[in-house]
PDB file of N, CA and C in Angstrom:
ATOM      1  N   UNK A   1       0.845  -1.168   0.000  1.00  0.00           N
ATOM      2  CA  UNK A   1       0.000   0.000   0.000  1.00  0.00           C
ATOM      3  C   UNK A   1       0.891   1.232   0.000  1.00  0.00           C
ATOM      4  N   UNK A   2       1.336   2.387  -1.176  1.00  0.00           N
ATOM      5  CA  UNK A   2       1.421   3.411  -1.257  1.00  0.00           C
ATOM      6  C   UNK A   2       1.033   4.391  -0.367  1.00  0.00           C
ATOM      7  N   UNK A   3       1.445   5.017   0.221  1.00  0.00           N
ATOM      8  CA  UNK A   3       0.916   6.342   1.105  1.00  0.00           C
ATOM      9  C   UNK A   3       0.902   7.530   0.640  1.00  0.00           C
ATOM     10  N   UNK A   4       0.041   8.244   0.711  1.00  0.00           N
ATOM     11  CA  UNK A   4       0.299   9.430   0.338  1.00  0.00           C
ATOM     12  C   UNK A   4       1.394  10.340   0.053  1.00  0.00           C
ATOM     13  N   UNK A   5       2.256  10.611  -0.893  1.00  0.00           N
ATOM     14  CA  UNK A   5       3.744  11.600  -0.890  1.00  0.00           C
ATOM     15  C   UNK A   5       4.420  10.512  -1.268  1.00  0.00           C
ATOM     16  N   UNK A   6       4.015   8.562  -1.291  1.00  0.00           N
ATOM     17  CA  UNK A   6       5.053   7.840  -1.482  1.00  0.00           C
ATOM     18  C   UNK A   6       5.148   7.876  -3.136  1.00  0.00           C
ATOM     19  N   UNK A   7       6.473   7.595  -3.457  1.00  0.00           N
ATOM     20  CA  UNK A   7       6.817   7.057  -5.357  1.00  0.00           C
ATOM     21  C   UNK A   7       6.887   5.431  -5.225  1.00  0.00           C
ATOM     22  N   UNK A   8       6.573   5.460  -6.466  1.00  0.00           N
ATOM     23  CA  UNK A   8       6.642   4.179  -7.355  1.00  0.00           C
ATOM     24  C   UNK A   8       7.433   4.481  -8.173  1.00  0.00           C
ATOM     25  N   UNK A   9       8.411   3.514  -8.369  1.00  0.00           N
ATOM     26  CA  UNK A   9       9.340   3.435  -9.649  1.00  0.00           C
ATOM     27  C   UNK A   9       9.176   2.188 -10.752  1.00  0.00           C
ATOM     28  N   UNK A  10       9.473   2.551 -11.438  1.00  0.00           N
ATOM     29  CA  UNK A  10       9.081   1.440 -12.756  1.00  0.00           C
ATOM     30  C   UNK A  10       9.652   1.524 -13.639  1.00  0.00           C
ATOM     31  N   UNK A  11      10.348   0.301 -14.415  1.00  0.00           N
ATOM     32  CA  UNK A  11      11.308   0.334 -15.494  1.00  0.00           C
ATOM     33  C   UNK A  11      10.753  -0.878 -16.358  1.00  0.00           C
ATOM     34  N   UNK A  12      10.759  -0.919 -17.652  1.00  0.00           N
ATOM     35  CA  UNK A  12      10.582  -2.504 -18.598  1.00  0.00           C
ATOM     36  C   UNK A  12      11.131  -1.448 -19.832  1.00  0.00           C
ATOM     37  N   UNK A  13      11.501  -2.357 -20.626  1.00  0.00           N
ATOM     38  CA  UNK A  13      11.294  -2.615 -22.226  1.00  0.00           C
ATOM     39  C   UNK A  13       9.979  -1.819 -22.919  1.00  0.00           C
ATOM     40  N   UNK A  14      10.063  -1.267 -23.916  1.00  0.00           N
ATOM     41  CA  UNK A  14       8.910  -0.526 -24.310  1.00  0.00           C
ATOM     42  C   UNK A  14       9.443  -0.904 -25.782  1.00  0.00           C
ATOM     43  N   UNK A  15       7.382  -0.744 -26.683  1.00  0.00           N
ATOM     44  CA  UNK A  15       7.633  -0.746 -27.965  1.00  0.00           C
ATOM     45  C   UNK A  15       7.273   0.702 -28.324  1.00  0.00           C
ATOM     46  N   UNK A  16       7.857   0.663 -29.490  1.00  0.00           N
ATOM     47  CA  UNK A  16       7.248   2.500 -30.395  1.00  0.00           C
ATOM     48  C   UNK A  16       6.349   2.190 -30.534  1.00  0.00           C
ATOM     49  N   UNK A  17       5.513   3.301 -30.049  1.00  0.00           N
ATOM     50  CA  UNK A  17       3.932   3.271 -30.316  1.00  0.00           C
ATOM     51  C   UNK A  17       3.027   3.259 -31.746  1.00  0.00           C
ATOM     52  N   UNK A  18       4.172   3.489 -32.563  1.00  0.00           N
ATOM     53  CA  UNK A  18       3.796   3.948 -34.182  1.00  0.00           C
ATOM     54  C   UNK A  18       4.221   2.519 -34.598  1.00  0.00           C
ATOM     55  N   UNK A  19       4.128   1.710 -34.412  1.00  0.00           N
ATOM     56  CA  UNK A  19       4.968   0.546 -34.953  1.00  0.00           C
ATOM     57  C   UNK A  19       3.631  -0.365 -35.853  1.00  0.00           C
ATOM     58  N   UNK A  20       3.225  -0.449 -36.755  1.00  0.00           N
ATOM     59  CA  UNK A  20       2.479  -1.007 -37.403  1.00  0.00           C
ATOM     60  C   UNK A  20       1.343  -2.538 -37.042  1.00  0.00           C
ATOM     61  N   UNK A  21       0.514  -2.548 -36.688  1.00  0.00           N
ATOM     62  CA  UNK A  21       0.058  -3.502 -36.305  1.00  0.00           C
ATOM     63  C   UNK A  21       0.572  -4.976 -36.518  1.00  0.00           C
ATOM     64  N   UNK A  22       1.059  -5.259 -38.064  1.00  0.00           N
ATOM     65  CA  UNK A  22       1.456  -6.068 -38.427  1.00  0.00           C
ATOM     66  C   UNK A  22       2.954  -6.838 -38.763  1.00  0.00           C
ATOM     67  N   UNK A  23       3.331  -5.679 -37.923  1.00  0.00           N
ATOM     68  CA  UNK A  23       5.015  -5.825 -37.273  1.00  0.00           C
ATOM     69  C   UNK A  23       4.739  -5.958 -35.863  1.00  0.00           C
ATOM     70  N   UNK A  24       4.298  -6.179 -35.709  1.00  0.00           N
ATOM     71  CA  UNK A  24       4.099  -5.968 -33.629  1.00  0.00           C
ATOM     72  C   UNK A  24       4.673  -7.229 -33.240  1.00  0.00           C
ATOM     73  N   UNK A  25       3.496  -8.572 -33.907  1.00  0.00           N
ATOM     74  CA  UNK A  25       4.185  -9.883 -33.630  1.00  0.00           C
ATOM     75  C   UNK A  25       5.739 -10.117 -34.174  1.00  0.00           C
ATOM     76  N   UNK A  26       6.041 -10.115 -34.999  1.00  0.00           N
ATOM     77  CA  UNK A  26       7.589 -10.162 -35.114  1.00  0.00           C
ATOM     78  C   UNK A  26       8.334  -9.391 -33.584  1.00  0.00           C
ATOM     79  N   UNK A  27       8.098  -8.812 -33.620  1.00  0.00           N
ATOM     80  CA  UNK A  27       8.900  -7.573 -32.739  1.00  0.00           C
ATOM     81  C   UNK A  27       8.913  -8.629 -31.467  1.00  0.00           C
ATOM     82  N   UNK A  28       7.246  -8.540 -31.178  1.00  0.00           N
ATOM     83  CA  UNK A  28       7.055  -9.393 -29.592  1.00  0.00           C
ATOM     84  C   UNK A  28       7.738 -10.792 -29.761  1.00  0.00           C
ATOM     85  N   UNK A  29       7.635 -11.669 -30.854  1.00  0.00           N
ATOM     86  CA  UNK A  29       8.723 -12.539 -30.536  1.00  0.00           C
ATOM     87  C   UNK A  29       9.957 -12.686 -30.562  1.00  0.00           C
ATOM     88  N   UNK A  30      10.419 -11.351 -30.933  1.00  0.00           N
ATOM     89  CA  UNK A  30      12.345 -11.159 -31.283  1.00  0.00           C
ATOM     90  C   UNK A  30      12.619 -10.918 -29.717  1.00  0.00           C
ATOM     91  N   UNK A  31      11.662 -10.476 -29.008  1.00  0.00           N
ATOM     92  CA  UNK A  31      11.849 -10.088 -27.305  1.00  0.00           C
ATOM     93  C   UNK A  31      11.238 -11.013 -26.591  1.00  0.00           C
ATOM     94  N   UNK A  32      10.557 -11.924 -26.819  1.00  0.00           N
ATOM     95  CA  UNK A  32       9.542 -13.210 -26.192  1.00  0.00           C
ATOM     96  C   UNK A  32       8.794 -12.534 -25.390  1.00  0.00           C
ATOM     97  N   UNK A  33       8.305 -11.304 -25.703  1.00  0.00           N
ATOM     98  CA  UNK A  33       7.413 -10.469 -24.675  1.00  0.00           C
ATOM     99  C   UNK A  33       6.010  -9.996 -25.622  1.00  0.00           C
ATOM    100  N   UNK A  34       5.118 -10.989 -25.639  1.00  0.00           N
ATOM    101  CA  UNK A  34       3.951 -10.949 -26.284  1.00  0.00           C
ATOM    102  C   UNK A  34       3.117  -9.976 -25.696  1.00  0.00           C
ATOM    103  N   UNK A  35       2.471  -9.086 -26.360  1.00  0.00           N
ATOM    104  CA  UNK A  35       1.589  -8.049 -25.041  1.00  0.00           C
ATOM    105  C   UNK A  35       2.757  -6.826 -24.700  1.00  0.00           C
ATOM    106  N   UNK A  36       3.519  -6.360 -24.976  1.00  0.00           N
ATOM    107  CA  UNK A  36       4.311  -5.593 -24.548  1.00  0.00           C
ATOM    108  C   UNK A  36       3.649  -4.090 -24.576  1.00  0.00           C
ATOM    109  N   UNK A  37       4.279  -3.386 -23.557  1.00  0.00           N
ATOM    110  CA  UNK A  37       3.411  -2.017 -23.773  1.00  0.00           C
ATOM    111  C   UNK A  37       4.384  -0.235 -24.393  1.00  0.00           C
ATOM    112  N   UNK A  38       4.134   0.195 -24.784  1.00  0.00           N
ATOM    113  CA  UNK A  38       4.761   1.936 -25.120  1.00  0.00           C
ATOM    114  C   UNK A  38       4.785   2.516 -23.795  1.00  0.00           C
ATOM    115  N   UNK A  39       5.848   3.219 -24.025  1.00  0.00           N
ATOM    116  CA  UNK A  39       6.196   4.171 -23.313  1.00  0.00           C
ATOM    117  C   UNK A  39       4.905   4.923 -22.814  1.00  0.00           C
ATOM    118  N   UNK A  40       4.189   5.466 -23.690  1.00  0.00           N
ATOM    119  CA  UNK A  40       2.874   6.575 -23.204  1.00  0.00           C
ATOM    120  C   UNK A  40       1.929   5.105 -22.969  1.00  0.00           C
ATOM    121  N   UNK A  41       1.886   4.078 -23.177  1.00  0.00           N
ATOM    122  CA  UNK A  41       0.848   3.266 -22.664  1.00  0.00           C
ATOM    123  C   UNK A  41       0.679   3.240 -21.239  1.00  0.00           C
ATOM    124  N   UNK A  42       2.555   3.167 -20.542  1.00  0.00           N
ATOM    125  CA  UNK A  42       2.472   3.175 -19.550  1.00  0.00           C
ATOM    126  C   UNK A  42       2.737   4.358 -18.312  1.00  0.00           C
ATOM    127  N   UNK A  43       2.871   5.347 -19.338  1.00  0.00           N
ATOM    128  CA  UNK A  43       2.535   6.467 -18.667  1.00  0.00           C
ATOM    129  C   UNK A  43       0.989   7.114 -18.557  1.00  0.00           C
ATOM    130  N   UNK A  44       0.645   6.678 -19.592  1.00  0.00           N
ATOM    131  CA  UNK A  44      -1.218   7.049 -18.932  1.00  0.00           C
ATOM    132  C   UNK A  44      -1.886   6.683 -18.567  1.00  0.00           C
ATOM    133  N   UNK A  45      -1.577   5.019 -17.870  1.00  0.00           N
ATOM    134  CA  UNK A  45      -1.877   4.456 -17.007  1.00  0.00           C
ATOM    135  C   UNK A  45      -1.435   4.660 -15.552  1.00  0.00           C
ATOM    136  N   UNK A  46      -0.337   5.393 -16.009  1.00  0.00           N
ATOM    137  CA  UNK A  46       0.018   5.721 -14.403  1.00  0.00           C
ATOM    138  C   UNK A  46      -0.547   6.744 -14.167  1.00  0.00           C
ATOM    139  N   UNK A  47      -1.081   7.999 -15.217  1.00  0.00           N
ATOM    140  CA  UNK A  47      -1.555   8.938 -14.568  1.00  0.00           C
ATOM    141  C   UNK A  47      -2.929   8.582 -14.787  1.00  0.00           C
ATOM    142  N   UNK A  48      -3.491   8.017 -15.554  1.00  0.00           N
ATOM    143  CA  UNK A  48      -5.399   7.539 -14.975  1.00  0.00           C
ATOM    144  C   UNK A  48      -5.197   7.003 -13.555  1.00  0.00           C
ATOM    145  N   UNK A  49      -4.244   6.254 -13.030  1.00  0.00           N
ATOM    146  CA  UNK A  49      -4.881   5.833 -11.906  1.00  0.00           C
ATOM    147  C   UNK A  49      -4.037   6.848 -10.806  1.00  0.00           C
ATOM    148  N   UNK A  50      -4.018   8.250 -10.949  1.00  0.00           N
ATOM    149  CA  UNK A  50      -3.845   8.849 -10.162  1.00  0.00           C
ATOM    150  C   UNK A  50      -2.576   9.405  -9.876  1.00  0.00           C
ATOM    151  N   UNK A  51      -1.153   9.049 -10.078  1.00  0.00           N
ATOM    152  CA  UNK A  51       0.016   9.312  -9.731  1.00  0.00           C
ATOM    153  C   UNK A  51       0.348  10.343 -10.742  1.00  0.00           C
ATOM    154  N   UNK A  52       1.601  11.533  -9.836  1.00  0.00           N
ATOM    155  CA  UNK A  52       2.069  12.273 -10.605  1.00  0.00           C
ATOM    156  C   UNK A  52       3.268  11.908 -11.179  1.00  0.00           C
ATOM    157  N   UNK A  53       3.205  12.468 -12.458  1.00  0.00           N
ATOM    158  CA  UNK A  53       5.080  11.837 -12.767  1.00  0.00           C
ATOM    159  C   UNK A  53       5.811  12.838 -12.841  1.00  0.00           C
ATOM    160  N   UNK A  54       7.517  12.312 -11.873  1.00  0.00           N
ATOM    161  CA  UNK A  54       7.871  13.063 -10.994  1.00  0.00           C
ATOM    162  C   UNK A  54       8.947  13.311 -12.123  1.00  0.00           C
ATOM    163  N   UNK A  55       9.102  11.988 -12.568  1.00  0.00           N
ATOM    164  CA  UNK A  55      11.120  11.543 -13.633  1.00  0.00           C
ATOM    165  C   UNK A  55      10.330  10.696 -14.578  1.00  0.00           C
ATOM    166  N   UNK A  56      11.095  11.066 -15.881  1.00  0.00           N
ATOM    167  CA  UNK A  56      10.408  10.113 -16.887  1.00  0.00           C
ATOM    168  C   UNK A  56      11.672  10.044 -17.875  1.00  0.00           C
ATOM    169  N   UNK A  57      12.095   8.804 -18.530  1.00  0.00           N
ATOM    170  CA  UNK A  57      12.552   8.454 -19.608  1.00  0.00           C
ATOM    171  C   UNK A  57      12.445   7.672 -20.460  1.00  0.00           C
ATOM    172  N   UNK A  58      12.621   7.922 -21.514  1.00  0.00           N
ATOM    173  CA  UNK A  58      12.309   7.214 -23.092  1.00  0.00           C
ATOM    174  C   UNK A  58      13.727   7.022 -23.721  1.00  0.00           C
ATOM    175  N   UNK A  59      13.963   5.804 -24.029  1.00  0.00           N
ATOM    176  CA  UNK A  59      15.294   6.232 -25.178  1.00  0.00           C
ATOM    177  C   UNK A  59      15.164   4.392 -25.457  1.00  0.00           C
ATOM    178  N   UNK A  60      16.168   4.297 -26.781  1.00  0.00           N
ATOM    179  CA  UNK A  60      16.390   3.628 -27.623  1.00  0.00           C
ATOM    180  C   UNK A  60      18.371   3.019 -27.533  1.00  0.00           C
ATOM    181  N   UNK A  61      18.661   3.929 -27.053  1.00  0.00           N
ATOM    182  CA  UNK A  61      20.415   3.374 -26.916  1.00  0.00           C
ATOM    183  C   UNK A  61      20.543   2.986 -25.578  1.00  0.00           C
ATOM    184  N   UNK A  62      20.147   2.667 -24.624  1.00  0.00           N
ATOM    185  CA  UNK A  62      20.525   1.915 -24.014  1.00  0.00           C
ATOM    186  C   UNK A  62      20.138   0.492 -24.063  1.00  0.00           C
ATOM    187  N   UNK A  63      19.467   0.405 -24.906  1.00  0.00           N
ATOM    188  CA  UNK A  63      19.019  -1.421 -25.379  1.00  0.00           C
ATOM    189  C   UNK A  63      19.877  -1.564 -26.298  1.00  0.00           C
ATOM    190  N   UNK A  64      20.182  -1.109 -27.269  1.00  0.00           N
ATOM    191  CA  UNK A  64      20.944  -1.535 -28.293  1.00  0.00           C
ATOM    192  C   UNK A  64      22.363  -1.339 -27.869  1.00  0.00           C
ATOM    193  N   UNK A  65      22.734  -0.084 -26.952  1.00  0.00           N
ATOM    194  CA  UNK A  65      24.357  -0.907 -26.469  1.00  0.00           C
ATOM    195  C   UNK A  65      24.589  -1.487 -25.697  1.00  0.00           C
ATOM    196  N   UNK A  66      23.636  -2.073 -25.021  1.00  0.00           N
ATOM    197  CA  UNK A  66      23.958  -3.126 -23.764  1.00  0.00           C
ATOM    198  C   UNK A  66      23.602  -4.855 -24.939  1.00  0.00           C
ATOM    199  N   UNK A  67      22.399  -5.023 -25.471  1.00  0.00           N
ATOM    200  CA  UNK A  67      22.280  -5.546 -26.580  1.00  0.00           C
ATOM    201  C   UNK A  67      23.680  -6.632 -27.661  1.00  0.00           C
ATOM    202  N   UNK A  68      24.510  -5.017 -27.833  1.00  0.00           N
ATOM    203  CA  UNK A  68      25.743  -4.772 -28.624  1.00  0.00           C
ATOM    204  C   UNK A  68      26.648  -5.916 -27.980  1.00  0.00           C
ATOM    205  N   UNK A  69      26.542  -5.077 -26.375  1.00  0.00           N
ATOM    206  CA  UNK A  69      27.919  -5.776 -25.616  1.00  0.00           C
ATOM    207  C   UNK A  69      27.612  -7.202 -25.356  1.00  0.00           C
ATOM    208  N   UNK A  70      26.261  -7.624 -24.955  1.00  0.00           N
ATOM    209  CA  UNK A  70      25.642  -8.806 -24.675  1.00  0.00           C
ATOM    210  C   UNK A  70      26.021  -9.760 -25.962  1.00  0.00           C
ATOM    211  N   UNK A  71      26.235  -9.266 -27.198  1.00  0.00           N
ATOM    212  CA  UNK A  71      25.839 -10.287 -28.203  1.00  0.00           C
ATOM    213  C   UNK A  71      27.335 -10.344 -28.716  1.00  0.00           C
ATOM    214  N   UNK A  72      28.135  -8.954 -28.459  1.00  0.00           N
ATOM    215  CA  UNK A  72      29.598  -9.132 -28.561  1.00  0.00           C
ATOM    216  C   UNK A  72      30.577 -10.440 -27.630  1.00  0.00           C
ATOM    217  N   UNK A  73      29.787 -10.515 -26.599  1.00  0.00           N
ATOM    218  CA  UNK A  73      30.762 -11.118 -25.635  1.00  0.00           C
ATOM    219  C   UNK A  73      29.756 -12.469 -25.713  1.00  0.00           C
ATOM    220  N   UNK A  74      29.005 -12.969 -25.960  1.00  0.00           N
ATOM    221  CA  UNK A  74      28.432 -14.087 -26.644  1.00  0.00           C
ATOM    222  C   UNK A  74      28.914 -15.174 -27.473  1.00  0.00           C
ATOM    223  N   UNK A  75      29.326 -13.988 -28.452  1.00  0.00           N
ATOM    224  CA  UNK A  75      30.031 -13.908 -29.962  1.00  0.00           C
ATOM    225  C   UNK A  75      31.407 -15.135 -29.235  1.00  0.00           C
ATOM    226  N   UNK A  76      32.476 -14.346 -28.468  1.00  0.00           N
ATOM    227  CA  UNK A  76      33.071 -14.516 -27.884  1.00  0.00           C
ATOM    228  C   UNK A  76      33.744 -16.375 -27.107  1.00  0.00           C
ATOM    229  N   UNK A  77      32.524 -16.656 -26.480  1.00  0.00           N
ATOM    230  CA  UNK A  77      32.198 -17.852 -25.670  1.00  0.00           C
ATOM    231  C   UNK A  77      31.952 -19.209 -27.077  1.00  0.00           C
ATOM    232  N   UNK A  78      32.011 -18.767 -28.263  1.00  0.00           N
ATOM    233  CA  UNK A  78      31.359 -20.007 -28.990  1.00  0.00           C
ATOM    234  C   UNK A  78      32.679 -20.745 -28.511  1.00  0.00           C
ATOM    235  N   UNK A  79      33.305 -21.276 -28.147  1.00  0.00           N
ATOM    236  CA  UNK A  79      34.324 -22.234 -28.095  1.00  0.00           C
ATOM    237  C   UNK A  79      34.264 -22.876 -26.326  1.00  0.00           C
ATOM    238  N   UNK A  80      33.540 -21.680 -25.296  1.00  0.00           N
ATOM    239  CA  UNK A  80      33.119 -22.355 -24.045  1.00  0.00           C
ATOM    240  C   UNK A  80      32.147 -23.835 -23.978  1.00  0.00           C
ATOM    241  N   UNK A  81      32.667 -24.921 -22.576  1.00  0.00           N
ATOM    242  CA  UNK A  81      32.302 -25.817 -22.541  1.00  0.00           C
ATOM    243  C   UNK A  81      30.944 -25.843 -22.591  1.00  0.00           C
ATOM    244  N   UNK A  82      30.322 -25.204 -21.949  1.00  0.00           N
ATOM    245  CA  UNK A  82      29.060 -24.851 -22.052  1.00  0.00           C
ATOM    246  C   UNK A  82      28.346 -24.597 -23.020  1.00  0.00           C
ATOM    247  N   UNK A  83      28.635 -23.689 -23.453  1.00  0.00           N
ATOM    248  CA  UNK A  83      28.203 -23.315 -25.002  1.00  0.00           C
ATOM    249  C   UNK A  83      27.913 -24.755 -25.965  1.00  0.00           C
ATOM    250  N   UNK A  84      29.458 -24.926 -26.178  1.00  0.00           N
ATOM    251  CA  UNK A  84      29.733 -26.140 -26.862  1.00  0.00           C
ATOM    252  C   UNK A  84      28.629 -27.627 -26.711  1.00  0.00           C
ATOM    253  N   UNK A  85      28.181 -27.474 -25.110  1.00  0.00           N
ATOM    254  CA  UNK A  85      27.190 -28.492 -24.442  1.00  0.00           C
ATOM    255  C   UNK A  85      26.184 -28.543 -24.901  1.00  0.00           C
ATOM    256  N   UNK A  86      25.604 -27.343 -24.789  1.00  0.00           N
ATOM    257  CA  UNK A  86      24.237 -26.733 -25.450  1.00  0.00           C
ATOM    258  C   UNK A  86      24.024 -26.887 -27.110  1.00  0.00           C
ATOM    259  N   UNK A  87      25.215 -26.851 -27.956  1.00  0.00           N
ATOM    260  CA  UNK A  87      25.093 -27.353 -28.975  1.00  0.00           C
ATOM    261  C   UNK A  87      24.882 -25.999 -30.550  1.00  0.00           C
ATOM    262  N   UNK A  88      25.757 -25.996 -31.268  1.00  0.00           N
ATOM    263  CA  UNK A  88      25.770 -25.191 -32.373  1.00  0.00           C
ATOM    264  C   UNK A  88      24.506 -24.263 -32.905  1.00  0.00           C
ATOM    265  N   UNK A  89      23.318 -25.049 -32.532  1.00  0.00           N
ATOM    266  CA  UNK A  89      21.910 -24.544 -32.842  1.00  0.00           C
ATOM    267  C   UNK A  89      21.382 -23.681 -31.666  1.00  0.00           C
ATOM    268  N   UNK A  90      21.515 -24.299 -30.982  1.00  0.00           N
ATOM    269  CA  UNK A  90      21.419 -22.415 -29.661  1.00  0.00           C
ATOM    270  C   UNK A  90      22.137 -21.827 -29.670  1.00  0.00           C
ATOM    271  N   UNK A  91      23.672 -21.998 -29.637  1.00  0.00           N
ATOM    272  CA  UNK A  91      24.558 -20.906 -30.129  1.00  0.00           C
ATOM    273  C   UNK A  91      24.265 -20.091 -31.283  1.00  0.00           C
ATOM    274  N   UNK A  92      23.895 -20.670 -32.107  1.00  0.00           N
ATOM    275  CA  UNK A  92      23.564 -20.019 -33.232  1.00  0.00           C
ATOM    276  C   UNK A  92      22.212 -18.682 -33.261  1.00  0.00           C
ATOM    277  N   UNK A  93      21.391 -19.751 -32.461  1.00  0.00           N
ATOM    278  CA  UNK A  93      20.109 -18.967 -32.336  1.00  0.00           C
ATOM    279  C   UNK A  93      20.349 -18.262 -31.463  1.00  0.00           C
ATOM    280  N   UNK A  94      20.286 -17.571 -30.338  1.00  0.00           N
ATOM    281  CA  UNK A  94      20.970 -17.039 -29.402  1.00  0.00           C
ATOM    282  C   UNK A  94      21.785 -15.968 -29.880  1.00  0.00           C
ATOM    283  N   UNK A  95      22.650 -16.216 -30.781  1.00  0.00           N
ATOM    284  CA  UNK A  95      23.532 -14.836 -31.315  1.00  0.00           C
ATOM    285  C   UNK A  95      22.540 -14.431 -32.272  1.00  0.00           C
ATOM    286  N   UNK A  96      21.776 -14.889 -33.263  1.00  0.00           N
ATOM    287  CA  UNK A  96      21.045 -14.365 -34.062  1.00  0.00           C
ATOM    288  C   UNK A  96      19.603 -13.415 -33.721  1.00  0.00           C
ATOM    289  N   UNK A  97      19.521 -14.026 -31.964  1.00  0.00           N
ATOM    290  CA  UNK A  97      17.928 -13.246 -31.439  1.00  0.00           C
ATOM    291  C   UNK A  97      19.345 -11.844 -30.681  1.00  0.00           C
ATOM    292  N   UNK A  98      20.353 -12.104 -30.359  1.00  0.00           N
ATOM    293  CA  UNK A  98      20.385 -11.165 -29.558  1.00  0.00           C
ATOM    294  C   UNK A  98      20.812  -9.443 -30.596  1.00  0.00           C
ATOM    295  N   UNK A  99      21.095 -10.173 -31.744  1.00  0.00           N
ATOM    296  CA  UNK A  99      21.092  -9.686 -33.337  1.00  0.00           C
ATOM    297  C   UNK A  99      20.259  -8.688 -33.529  1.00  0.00           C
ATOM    298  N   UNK A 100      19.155  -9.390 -33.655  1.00  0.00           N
ATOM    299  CA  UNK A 100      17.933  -8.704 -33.568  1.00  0.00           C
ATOM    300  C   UNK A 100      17.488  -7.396 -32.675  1.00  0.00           C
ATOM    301  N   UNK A 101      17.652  -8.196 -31.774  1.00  0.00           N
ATOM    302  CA  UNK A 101      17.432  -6.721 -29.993  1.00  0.00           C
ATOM    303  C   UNK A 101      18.010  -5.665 -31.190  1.00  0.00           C
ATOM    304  N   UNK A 102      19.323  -5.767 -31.185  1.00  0.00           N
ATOM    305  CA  UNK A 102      20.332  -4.643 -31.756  1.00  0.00           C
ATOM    306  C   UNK A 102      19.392  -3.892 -33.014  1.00  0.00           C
ATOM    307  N   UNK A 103      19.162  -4.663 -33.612  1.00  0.00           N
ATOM    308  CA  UNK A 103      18.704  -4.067 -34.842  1.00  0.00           C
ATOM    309  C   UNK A 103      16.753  -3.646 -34.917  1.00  0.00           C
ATOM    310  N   UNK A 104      16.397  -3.991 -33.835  1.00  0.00           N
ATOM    311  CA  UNK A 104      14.926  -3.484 -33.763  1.00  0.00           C
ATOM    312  C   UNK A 104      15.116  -2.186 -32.954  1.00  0.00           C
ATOM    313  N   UNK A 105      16.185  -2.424 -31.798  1.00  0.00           N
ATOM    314  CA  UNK A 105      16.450  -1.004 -31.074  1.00  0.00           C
ATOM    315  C   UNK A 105      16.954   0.416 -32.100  1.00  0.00           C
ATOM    316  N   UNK A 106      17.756  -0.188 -33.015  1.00  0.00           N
ATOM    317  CA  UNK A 106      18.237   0.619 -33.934  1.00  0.00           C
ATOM    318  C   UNK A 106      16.992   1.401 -35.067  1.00  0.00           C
ATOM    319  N   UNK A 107      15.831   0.777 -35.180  1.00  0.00           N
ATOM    320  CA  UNK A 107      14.890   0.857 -35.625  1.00  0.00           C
ATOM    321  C   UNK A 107      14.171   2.048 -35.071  1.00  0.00           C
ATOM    322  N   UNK A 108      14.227   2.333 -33.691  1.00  0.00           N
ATOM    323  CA  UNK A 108      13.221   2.714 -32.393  1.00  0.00           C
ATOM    324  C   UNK A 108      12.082   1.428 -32.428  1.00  0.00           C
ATOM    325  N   UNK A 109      12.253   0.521 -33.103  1.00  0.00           N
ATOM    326  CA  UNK A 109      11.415  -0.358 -32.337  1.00  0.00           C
ATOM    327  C   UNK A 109      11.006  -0.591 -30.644  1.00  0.00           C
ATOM    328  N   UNK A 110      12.079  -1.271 -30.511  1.00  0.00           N
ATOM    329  CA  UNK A 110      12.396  -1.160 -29.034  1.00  0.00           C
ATOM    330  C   UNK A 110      12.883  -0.579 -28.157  1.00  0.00           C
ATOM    331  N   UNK A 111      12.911  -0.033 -27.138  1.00  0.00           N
ATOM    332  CA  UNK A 111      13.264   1.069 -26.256  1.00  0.00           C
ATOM    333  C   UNK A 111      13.078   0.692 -25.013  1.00  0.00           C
ATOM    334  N   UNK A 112      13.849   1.263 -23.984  1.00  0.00           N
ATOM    335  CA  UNK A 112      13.387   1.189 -22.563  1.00  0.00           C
ATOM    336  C   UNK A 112      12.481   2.263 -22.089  1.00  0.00           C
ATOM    337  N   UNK A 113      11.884   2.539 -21.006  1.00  0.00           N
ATOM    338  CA  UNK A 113      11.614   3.579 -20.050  1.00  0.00           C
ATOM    339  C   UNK A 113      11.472   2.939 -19.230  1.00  0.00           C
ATOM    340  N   UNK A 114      11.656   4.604 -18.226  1.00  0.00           N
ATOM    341  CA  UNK A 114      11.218   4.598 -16.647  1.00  0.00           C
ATOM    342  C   UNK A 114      10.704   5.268 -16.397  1.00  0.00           C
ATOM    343  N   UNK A 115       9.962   5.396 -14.888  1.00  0.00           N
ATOM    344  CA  UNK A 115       8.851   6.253 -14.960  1.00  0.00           C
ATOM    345  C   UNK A 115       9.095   6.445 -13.221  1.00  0.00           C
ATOM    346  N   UNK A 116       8.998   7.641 -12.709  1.00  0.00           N
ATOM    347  CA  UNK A 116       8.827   7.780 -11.168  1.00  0.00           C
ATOM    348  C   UNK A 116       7.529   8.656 -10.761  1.00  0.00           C
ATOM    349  N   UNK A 117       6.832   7.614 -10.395  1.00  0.00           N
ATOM    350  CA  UNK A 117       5.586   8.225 -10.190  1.00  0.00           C
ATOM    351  C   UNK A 117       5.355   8.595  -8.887  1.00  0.00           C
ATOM    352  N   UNK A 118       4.611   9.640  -8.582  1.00  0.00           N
ATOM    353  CA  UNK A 118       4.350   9.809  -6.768  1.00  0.00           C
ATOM    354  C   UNK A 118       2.726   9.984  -6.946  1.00  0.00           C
ATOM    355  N   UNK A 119       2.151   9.316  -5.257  1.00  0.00           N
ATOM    356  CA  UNK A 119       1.213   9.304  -5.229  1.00  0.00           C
ATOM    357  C   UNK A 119       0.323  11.142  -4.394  1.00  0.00           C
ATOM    358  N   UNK A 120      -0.433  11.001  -4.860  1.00  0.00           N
ATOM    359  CA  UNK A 120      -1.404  12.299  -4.605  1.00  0.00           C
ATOM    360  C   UNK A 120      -1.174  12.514  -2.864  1.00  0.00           C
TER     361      UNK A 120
END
């Protein structure tokens, strides 16, 4: 239970809101996040149900260079035991989804925000 004067903070993955109906599914399965919401989806839900927003951000480069480094140092491991365990076809797939992140973020497909909301 929130108290009065208390914040809520909140961070996920966001899609561009302009993103075509019929690109959506691609998108949601390049992230395995079916249902995913926009940035203003989830900001006007925070302010219909009452909270002010205190801090807000939107952006697109911090998915794609964390993304970058994730799929760089990935890249990296194909010769780890592990890796190797798991077998050429998740390695494979695996560098090719984390591929993707990079290149839908690069898009503005995908994006992060955060949101610091305080209550009334």
């Amino acid at each position: 239970m929130l108290k009065s004067g208390g914040r809520l903070a909140l961070s996920d993955f966001v899609l561009d809101s302009k993103i075509p109906d019929a690109e959506r599914p691609h998108i949601e399965d390049v992230v395995g996040g079916p249902n995913m919401w926009s940035y203003e989806r989830y900001r006007d839900a925070l302010e219909v149900m009452g909270f002010r927003l205190v801090e807000t951000f939107h952006g697109f480069r911090p998915v794609r260079d964390t993304f970058a480094r994730l799929r760089a140092r990935f890249a990296e491991l194909e010769s780890d035991p592990a890796v190797r365990e798991a077998g050429p076809e998740a390695y494979d797939r695996t560098l090719y989804r984390l591929g993707l992140w990079v290149e839908e973020a690069n898009k503005h497909h995908i994006g992060w925000g955060y949101w610091v909301a305080e209550k009334p």
